[in-house]
Protein backbone atom coordinates (compact mmCIF):
# COMPACT_ATOMS: atom_id res chain seq x y z
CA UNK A 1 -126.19 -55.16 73.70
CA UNK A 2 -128.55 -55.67 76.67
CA UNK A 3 -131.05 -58.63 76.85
CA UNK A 4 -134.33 -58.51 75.00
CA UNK A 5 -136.54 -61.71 75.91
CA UNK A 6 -136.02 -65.16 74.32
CA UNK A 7 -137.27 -67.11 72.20
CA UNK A 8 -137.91 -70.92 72.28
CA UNK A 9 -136.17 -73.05 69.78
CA UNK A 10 -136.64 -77.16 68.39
CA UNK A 11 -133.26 -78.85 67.47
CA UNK A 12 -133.75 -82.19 65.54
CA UNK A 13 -131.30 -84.35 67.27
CA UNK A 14 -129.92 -87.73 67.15
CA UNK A 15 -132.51 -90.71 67.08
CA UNK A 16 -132.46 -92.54 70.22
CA UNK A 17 -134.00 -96.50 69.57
CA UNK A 18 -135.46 -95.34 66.84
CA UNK A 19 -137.39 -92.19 67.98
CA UNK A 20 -137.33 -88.81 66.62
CA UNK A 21 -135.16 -86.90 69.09
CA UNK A 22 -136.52 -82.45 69.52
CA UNK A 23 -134.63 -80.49 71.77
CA UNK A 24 -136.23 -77.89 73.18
CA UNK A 25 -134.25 -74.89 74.94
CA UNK A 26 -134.71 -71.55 75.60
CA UNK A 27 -132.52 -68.73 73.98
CA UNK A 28 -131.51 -65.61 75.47
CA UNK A 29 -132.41 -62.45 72.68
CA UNK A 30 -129.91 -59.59 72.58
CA UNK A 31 -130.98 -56.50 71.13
CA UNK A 32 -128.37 -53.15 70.72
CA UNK A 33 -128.80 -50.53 73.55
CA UNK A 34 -128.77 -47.23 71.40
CA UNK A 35 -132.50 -45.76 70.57
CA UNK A 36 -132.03 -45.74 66.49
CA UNK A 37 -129.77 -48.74 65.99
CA UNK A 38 -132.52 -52.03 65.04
CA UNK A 39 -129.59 -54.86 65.23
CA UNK A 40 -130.76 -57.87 67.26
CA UNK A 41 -129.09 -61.69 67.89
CA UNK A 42 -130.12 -64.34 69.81
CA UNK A 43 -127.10 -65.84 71.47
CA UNK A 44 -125.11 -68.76 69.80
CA UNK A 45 -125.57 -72.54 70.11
CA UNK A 46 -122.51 -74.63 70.08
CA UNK A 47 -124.47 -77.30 68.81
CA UNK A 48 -126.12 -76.16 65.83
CA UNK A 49 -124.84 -73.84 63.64
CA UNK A 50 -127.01 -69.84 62.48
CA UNK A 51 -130.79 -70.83 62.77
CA UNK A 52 -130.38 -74.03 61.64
CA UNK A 53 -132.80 -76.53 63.30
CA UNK A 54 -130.94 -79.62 63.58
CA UNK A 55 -127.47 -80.31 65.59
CA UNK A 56 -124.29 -80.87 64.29
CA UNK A 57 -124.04 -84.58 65.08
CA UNK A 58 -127.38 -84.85 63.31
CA UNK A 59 -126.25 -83.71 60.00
CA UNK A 60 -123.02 -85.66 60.38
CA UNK A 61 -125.28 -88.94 60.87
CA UNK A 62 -126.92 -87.89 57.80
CA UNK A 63 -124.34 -87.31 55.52
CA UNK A 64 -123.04 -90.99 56.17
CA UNK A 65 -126.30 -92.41 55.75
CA UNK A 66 -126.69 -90.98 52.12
CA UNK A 67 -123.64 -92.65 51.32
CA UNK A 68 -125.71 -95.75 51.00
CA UNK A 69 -129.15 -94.38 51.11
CA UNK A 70 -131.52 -91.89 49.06
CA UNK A 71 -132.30 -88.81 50.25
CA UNK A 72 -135.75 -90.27 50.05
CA UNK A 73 -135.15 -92.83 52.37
CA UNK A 74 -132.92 -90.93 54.60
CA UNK A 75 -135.69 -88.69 55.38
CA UNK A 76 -137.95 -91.46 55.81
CA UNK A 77 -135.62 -93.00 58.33
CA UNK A 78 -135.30 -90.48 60.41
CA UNK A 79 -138.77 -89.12 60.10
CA UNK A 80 -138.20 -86.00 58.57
CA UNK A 81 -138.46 -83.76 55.33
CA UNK A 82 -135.55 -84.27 52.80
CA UNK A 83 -135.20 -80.14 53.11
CA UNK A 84 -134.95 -80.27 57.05
């Protein structure tokens, strides 16, 4: 594998005081090194899991607040789509 670019990425994170929390980062591109093989990653996030676009600790918070909430009202909450 030998780099190939990057690509920007958004991460919805925890809400801090109520605000809708992006993080923006940069990740490295990886594509393979022989002339006919096509196979590309990007490297991995330890916070989020595949391409995903929310952390971990976001979808924990999340999952506790629909045990009293709707998923309506979750995703109003937090400011985001119920399929985010």
């Amino acid at each position: 594998m030998v780099k190939n670019g990057y690509r920007i990425r958004d991460f919805v994170g925890l809400p801090i005081g109520g605000k809708k929390i992006i993080i923006r980062m940069k990740v490295q591109r990886y594509k393979c090194k022989h002339k006919d093989c096509d196979y590309d990653q990007q490297e991995k996030i330890p916070f989020a899991t595949g391409s995903r676009s929310y952390t971990h600790r976001f979808a924990k918070y999340v999952v506790d607040l629909l045990r009293g909430m709707t998923l309506k009202d979750v995703a109003n909450h937090l400011n985001v789509t119920w399929d985010t």
